[in-house]
Structures are given as structure tokens and as C-alpha cells.
PDB file of N, CA and C in Angstrom:
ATOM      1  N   UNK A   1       6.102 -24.958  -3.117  1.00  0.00           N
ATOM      2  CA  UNK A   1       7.140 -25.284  -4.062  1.00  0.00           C
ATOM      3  C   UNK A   1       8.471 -24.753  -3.538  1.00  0.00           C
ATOM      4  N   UNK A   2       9.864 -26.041  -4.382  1.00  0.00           N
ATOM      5  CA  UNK A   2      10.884 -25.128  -3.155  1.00  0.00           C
ATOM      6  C   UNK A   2      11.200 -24.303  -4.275  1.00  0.00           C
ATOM      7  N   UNK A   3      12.138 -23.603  -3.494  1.00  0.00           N
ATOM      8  CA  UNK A   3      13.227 -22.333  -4.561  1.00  0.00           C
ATOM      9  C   UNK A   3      13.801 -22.757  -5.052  1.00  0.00           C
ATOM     10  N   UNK A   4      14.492 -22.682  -6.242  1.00  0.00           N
ATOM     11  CA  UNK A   4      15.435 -23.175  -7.087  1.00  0.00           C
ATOM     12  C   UNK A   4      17.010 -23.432  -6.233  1.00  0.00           C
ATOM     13  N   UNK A   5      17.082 -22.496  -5.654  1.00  0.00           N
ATOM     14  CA  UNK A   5      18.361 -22.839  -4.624  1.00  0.00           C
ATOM     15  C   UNK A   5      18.088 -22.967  -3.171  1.00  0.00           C
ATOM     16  N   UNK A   6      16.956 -23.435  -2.884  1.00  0.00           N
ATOM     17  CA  UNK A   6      17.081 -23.902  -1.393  1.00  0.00           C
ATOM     18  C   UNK A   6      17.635 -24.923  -1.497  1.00  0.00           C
ATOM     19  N   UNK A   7      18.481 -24.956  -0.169  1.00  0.00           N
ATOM     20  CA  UNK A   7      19.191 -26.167   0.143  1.00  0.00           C
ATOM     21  C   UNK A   7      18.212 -27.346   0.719  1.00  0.00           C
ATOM     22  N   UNK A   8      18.414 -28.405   0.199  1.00  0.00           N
ATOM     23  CA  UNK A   8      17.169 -29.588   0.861  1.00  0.00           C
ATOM     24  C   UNK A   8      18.333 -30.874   1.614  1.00  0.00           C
ATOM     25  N   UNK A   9      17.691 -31.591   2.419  1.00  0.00           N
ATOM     26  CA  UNK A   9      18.294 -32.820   2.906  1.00  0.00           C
ATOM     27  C   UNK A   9      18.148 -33.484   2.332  1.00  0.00           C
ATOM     28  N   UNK A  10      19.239 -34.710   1.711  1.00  0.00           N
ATOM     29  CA  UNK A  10      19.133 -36.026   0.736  1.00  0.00           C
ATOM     30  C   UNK A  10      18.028 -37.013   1.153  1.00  0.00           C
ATOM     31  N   UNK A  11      17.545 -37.602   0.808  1.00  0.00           N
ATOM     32  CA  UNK A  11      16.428 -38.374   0.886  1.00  0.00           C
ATOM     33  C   UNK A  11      16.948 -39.721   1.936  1.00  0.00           C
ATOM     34  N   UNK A  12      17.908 -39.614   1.166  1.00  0.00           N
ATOM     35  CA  UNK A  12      19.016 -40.884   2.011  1.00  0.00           C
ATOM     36  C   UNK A  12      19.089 -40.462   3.712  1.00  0.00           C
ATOM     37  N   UNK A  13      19.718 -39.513   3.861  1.00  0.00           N
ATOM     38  CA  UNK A  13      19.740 -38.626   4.757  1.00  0.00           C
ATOM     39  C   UNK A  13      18.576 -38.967   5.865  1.00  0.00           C
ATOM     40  N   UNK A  14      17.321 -38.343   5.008  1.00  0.00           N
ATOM     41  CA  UNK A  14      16.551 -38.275   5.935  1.00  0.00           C
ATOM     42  C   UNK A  14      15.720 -39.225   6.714  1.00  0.00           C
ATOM     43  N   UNK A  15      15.619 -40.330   5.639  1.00  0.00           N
ATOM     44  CA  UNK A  15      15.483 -41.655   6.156  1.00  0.00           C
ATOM     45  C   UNK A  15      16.250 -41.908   7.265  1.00  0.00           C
ATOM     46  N   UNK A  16      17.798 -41.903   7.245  1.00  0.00           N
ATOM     47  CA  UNK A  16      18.410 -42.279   8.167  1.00  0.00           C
ATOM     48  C   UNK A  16      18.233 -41.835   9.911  1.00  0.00           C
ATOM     49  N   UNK A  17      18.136 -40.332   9.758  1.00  0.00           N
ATOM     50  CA  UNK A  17      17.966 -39.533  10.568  1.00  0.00           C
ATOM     51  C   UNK A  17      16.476 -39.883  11.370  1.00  0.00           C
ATOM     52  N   UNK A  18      15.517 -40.457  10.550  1.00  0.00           N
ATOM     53  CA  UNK A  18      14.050 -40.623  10.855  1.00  0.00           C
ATOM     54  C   UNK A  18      14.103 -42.240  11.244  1.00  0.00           C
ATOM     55  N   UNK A  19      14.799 -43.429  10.799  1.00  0.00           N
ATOM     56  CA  UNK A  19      15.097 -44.774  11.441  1.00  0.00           C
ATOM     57  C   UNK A  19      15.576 -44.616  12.600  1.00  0.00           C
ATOM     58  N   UNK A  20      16.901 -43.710  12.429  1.00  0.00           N
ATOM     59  CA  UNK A  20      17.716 -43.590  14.085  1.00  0.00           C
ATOM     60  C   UNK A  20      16.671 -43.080  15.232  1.00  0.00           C
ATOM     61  N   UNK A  21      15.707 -42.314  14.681  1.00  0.00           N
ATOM     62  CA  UNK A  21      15.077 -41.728  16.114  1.00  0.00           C
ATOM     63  C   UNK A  21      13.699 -42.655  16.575  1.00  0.00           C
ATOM     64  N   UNK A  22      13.516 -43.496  15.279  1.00  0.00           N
ATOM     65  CA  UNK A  22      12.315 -44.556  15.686  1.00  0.00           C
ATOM     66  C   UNK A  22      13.091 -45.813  16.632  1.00  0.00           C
ATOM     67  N   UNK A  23      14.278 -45.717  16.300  1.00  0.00           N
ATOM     68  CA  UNK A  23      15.199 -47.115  16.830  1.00  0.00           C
ATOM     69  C   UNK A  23      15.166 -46.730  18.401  1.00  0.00           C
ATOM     70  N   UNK A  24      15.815 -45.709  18.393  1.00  0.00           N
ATOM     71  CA  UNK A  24      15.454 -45.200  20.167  1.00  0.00           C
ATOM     72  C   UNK A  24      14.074 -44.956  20.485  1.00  0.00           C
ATOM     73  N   UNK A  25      13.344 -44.971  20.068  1.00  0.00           N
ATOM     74  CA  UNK A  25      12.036 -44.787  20.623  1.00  0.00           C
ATOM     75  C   UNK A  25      11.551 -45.904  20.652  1.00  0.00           C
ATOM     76  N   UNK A  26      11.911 -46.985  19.805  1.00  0.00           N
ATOM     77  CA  UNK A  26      11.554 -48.549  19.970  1.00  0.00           C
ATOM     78  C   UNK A  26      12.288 -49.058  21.333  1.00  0.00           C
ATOM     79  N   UNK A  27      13.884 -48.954  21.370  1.00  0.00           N
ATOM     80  CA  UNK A  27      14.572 -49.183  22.642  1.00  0.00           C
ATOM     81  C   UNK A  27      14.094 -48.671  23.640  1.00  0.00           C
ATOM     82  N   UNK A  28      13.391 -47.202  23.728  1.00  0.00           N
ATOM     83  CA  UNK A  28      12.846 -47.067  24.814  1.00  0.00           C
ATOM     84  C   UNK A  28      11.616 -48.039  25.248  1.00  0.00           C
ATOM     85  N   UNK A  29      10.877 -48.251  24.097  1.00  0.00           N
ATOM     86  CA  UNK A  29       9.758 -49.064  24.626  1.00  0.00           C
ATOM     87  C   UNK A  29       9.687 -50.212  25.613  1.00  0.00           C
ATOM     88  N   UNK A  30      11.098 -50.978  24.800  1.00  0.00           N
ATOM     89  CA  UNK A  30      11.313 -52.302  24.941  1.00  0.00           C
ATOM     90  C   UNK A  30      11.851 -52.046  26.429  1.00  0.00           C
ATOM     91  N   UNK A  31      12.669 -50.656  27.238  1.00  0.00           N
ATOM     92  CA  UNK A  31      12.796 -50.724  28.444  1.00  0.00           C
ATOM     93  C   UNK A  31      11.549 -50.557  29.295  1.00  0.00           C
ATOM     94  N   UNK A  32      10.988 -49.705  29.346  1.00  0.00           N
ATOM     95  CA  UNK A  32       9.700 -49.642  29.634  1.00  0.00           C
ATOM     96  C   UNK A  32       9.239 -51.107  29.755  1.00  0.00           C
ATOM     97  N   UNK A  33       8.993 -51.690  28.704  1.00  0.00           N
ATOM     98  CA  UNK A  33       8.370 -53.311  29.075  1.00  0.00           C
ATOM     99  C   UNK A  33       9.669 -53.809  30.089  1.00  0.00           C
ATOM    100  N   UNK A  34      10.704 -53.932  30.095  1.00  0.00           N
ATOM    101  CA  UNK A  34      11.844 -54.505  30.914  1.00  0.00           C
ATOM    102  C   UNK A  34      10.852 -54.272  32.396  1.00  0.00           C
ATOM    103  N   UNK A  35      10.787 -53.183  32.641  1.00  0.00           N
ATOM    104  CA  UNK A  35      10.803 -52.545  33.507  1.00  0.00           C
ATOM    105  C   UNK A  35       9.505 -52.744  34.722  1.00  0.00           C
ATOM    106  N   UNK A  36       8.344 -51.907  33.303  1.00  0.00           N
ATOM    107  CA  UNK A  36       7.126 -52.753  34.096  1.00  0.00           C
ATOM    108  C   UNK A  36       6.083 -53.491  33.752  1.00  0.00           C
ATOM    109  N   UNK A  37       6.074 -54.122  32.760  1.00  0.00           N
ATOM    110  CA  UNK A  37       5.675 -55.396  32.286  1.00  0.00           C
ATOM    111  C   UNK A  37       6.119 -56.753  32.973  1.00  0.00           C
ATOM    112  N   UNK A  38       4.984 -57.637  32.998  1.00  0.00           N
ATOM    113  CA  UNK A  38       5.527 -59.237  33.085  1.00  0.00           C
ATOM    114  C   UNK A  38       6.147 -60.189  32.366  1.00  0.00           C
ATOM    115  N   UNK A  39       5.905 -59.389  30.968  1.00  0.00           N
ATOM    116  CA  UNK A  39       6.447 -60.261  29.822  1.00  0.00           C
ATOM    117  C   UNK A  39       7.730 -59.462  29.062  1.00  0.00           C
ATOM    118  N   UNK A  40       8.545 -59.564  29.501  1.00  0.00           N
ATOM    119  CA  UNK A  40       9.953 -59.116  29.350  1.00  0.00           C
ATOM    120  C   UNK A  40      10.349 -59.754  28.410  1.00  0.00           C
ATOM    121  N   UNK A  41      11.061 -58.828  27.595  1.00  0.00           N
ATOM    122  CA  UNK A  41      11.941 -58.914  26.341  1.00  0.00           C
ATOM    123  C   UNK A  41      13.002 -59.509  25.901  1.00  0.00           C
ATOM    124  N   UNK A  42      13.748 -59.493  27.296  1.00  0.00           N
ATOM    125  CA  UNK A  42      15.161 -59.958  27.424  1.00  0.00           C
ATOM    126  C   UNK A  42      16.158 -59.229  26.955  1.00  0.00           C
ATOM    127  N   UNK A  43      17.457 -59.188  27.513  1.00  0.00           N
ATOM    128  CA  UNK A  43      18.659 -58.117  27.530  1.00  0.00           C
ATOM    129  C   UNK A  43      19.160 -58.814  26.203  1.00  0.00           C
ATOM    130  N   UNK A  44      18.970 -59.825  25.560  1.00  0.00           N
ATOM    131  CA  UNK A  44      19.390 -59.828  24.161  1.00  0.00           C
ATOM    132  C   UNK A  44      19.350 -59.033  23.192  1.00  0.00           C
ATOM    133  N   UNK A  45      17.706 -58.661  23.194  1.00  0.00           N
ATOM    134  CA  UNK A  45      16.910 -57.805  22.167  1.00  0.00           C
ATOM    135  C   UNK A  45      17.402 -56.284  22.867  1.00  0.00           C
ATOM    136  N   UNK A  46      17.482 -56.304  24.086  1.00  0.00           N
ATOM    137  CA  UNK A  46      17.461 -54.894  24.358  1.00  0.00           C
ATOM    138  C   UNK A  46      18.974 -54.754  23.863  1.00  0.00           C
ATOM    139  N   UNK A  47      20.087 -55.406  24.752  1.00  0.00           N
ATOM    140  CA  UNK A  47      21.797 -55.069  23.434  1.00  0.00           C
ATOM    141  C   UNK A  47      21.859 -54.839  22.761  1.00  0.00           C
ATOM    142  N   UNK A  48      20.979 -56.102  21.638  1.00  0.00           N
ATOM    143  CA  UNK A  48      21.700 -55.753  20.267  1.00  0.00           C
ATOM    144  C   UNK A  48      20.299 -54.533  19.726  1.00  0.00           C
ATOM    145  N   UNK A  49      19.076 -53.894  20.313  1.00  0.00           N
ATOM    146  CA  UNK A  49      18.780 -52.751  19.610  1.00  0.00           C
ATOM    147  C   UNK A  49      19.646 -51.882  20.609  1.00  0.00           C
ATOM    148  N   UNK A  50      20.080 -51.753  21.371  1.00  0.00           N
ATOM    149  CA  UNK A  50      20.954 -50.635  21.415  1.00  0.00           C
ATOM    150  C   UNK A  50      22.502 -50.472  20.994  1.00  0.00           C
ATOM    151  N   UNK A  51      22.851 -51.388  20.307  1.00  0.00           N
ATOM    152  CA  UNK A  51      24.119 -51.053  19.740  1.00  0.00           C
ATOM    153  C   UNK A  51      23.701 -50.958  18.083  1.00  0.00           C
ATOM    154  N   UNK A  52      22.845 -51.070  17.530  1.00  0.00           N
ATOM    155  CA  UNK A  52      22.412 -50.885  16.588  1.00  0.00           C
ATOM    156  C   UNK A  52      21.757 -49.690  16.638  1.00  0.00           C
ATOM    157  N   UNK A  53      20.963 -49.265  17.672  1.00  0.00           N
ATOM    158  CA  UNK A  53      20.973 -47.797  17.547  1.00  0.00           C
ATOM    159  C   UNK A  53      21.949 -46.452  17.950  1.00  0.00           C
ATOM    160  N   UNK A  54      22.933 -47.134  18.970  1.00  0.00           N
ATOM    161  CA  UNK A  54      23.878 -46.521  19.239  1.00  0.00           C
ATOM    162  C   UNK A  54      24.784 -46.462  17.836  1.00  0.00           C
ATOM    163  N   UNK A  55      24.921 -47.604  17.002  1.00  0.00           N
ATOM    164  CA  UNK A  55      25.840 -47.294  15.703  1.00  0.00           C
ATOM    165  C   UNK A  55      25.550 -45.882  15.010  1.00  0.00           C
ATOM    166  N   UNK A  56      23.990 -46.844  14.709  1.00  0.00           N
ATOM    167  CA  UNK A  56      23.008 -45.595  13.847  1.00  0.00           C
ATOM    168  C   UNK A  56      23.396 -44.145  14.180  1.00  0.00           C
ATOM    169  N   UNK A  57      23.619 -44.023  14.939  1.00  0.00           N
ATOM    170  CA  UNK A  57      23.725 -42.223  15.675  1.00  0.00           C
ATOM    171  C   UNK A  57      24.995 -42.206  15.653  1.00  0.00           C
ATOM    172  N   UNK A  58      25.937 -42.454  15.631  1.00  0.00           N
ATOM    173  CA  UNK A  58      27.380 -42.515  15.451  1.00  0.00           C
ATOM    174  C   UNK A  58      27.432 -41.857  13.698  1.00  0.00           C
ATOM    175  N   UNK A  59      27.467 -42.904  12.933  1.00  0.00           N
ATOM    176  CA  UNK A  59      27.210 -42.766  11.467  1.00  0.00           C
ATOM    177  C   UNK A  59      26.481 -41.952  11.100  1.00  0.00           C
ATOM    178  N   UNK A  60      25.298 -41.116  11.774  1.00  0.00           N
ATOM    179  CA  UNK A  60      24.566 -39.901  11.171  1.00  0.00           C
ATOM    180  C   UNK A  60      25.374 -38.909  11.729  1.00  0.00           C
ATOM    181  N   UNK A  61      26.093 -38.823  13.041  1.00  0.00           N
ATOM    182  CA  UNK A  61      26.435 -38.202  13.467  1.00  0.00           C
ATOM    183  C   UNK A  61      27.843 -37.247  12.632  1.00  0.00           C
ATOM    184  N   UNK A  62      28.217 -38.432  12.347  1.00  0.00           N
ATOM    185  CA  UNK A  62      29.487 -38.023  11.212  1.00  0.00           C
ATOM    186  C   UNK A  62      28.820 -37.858   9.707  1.00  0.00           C
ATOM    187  N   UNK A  63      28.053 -38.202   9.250  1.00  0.00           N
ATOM    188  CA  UNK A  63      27.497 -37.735   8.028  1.00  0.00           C
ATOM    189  C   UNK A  63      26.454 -36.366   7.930  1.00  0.00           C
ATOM    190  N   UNK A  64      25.790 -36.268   9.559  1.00  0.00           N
ATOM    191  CA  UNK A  64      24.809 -35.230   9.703  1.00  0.00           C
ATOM    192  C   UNK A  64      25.857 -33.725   9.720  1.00  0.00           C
ATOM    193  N   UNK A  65      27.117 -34.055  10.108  1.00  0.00           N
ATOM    194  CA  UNK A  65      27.923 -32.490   9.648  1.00  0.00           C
ATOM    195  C   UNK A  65      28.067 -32.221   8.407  1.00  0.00           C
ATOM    196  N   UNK A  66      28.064 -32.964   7.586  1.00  0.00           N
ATOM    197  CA  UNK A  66      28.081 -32.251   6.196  1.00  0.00           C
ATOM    198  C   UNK A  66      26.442 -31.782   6.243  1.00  0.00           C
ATOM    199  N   UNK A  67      26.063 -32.682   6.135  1.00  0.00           N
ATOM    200  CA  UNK A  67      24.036 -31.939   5.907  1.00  0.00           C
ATOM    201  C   UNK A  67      24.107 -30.714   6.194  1.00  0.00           C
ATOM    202  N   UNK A  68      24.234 -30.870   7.513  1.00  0.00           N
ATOM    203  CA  UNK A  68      24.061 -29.237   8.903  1.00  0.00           C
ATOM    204  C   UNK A  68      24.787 -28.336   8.240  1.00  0.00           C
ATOM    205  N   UNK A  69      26.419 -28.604   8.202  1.00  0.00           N
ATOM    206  CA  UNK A  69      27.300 -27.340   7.549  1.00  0.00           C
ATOM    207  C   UNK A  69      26.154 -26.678   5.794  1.00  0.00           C
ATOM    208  N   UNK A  70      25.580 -27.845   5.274  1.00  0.00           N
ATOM    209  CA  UNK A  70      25.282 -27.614   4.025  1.00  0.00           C
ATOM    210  C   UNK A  70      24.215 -26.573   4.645  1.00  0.00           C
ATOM    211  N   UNK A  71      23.337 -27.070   5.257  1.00  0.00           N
ATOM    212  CA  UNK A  71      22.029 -26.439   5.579  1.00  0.00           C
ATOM    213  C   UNK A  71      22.270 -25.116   6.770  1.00  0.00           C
ATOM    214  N   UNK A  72      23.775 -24.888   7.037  1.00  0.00           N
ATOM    215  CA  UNK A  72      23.246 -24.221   8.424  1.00  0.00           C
ATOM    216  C   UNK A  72      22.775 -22.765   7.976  1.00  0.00           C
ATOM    217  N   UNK A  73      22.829 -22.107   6.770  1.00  0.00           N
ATOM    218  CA  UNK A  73      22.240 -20.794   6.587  1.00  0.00           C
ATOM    219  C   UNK A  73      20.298 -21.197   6.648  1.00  0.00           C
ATOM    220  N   UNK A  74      19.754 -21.776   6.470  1.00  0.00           N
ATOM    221  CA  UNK A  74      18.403 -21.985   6.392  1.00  0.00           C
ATOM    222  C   UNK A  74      17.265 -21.530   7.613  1.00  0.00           C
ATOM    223  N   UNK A  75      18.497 -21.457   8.986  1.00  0.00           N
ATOM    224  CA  UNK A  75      18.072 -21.139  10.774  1.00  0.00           C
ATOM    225  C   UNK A  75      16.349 -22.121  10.851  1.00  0.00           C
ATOM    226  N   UNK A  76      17.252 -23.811  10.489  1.00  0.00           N
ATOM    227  CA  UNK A  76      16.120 -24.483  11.088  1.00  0.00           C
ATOM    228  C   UNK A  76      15.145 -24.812  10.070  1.00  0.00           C
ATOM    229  N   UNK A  77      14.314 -24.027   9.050  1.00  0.00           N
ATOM    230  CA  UNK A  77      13.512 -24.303   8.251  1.00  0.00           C
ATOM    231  C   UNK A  77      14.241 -24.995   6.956  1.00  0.00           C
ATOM    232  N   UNK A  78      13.708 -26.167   7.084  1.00  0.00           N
ATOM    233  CA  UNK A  78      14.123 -27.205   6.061  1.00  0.00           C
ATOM    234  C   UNK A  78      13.056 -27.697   5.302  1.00  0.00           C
ATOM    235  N   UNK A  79      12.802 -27.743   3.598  1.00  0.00           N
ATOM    236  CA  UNK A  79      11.379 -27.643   3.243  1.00  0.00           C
ATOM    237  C   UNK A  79      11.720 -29.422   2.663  1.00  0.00           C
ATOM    238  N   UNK A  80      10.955 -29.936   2.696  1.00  0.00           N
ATOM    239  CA  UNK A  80      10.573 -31.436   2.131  1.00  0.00           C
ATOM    240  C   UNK A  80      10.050 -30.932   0.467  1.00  0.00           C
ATOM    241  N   UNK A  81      10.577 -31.792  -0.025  1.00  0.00           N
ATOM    242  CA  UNK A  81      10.190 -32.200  -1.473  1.00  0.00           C
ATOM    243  C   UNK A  81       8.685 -32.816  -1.202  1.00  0.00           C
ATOM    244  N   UNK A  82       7.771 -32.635  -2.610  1.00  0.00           N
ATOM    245  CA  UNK A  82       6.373 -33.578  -2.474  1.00  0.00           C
ATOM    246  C   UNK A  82       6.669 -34.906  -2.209  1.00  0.00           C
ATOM    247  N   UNK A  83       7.948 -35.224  -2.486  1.00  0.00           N
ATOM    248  CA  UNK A  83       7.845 -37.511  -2.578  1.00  0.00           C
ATOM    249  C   UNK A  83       8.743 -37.640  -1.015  1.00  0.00           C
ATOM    250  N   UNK A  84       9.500 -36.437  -0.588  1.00  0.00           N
ATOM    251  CA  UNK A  84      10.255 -37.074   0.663  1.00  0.00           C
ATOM    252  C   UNK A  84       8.877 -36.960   1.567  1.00  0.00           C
ATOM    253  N   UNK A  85       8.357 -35.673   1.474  1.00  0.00           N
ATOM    254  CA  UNK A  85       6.914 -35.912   2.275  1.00  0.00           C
ATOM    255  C   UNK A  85       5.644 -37.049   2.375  1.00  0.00           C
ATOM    256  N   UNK A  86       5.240 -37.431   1.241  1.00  0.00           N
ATOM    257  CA  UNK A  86       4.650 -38.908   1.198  1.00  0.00           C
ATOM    258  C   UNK A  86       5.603 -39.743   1.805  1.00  0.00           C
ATOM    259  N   UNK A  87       6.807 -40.063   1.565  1.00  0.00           N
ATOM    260  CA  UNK A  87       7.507 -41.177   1.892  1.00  0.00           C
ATOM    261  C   UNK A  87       8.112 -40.870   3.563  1.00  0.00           C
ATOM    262  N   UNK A  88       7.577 -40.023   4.260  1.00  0.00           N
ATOM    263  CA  UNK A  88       7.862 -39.675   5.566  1.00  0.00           C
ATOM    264  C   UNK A  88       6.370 -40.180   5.978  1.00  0.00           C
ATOM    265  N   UNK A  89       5.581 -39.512   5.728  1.00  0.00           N
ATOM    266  CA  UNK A  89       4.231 -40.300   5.697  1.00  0.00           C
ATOM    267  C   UNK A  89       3.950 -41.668   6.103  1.00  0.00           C
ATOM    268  N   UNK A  90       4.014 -42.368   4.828  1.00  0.00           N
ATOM    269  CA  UNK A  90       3.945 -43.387   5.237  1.00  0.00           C
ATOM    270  C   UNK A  90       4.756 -44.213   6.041  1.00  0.00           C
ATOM    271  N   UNK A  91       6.185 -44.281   6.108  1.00  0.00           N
ATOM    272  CA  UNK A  91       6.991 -44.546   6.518  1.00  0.00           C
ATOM    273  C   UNK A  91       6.692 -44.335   8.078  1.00  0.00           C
ATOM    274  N   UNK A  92       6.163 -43.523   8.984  1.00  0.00           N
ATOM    275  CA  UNK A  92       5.473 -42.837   9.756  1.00  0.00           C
ATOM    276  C   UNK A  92       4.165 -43.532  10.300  1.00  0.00           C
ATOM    277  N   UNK A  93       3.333 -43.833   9.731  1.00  0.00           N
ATOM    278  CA  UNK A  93       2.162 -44.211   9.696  1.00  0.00           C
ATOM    279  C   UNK A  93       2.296 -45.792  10.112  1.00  0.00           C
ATOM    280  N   UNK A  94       3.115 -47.076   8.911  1.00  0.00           N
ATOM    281  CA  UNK A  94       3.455 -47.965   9.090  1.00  0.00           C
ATOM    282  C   UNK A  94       4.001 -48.092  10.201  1.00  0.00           C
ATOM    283  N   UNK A  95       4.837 -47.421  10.712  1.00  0.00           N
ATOM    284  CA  UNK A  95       5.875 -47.479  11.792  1.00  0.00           C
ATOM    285  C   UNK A  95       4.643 -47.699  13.096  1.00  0.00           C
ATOM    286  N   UNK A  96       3.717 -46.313  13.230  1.00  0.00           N
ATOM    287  CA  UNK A  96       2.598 -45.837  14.221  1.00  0.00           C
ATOM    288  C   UNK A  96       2.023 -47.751  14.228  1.00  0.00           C
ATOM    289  N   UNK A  97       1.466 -48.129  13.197  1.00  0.00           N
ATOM    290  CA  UNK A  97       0.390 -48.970  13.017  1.00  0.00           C
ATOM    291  C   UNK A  97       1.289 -50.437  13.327  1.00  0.00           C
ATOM    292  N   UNK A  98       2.654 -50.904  12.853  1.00  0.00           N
ATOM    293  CA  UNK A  98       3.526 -51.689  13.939  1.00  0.00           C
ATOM    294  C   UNK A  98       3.224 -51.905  15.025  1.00  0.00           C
ATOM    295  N   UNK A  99       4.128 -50.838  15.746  1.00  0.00           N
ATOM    296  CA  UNK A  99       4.059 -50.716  17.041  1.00  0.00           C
ATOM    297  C   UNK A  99       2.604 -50.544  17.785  1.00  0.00           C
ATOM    298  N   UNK A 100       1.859 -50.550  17.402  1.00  0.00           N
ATOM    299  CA  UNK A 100       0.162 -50.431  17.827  1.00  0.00           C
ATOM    300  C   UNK A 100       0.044 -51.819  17.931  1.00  0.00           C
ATOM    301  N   UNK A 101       0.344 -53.064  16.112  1.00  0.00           N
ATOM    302  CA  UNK A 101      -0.042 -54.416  16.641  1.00  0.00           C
ATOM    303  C   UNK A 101       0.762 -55.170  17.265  1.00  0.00           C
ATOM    304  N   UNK A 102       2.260 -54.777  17.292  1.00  0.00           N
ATOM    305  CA  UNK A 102       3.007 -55.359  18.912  1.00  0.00           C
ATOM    306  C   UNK A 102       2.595 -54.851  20.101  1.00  0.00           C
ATOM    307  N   UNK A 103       2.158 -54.154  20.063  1.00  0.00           N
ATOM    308  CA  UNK A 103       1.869 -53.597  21.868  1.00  0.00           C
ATOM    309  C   UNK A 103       0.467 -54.355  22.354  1.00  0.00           C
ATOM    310  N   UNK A 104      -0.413 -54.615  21.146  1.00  0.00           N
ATOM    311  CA  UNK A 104      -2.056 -55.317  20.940  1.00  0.00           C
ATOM    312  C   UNK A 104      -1.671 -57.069  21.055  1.00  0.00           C
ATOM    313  N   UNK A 105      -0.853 -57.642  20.648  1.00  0.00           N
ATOM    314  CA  UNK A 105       0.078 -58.714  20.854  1.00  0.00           C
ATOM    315  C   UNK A 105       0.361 -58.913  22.034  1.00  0.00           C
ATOM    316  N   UNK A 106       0.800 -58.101  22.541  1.00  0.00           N
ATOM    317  CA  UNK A 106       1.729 -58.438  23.787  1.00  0.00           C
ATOM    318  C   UNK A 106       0.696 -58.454  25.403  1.00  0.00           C
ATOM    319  N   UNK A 107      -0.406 -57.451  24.870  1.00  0.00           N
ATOM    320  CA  UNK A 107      -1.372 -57.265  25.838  1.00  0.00           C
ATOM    321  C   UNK A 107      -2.066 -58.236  26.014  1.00  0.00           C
ATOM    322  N   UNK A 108      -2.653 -58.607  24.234  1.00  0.00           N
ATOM    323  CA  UNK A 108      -3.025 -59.958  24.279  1.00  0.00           C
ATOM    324  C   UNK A 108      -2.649 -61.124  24.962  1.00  0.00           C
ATOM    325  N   UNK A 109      -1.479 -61.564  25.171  1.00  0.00           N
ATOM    326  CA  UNK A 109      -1.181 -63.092  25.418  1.00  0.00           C
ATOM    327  C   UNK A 109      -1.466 -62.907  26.735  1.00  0.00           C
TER     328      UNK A 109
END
């Protein structure tokens, strides 16, 4: 349970922070296939996810200083609410189980 005055991250927040780092980890994928795969993606998809993830990190970047300044007495330990934790969860899980049936897709053809 949290403390009545621990400081927590907005839900909003953390979503954001948790899309931006799946977006680069998707862009990485998609180089990786560029790279050494036969069935290439094309520099379309790879642009526009990297300026869409390059935005993404821009915009947290300037919103993640208020968070940080809010949170910086905490040194790192940041506690999740019970519903941001389910909803990291799944959010998490779906994401895992995606990228499992595109990669099962792609092996396939």
C-alpha cells in the first residue's frame, strides 16, 4: 500500500513513458529485419516509426521534467498503484504476444 504522501507518476505519464520505449524497441526490430532478413520492411515504415518515436521522446522529454523534479526526492523507487500495475501488465503482455504473432507471420511466409 502507498503512503499517503508518496509521490506517484500520473497514469498518463506512465503509459507514455512505457509506449515510447516499446516504439524503439519495435524500430529496433524492424532494423534488425532491414538488416538481416529477406523480407524487408521498407524505409517507409522504418521513417515514419522513427519520427514518431523520435517525437514521442521529445514530448516526454519535456513533460518527464516536471514528473522527475516532482519525484526526484524518492532516489529511484517509484511505487505503482494496484490498477497502474494491472494496466502495465497487460499492456505488457499484449504488446509481448503482438510482436510474437508478427515475428510467427513473417517467418511464416
Amino acid at each position: 500500500m502507498l503512503a499517503p504522501n508518496h509521490p506517484q507518476v500520473s497514469t498518463r505519464s506512465l503509459f507514455g513513458y512505457m509506449v515510447t520505449v516499446m516504439s524503439w524497441a519495435f524500430e529496433l526490430g524492424l532494423v534488425a529485419l532491414q538488416i538481416f532478413s529477406n523480407k524487408k520492411p521498407g524505409f517507409a515504415a522504418l521513417t515514419v516509426l522513427l519520427i514518431l518515436s523520435g517525437g514521442m521522446t521529445v514530448f516526454l522529454m519535456v513533460r518527464g521534467k516536471r514528473d522527475f523534479a516532482r519525484l526526484r526526492l524518492t532516489k529511484g523507487r517509484i511505487e505503482l498503484s494496484g490498477i497502474q500495475a494491472i494496466l502495465v501488465t497487460i499492456v505488457m503482455v499484449l504488446f509481448g504476444g503482438t510482436l510474437g504473432l508478427i515475428a510467427m507471420s513473417i517467418v511464416n511466409q
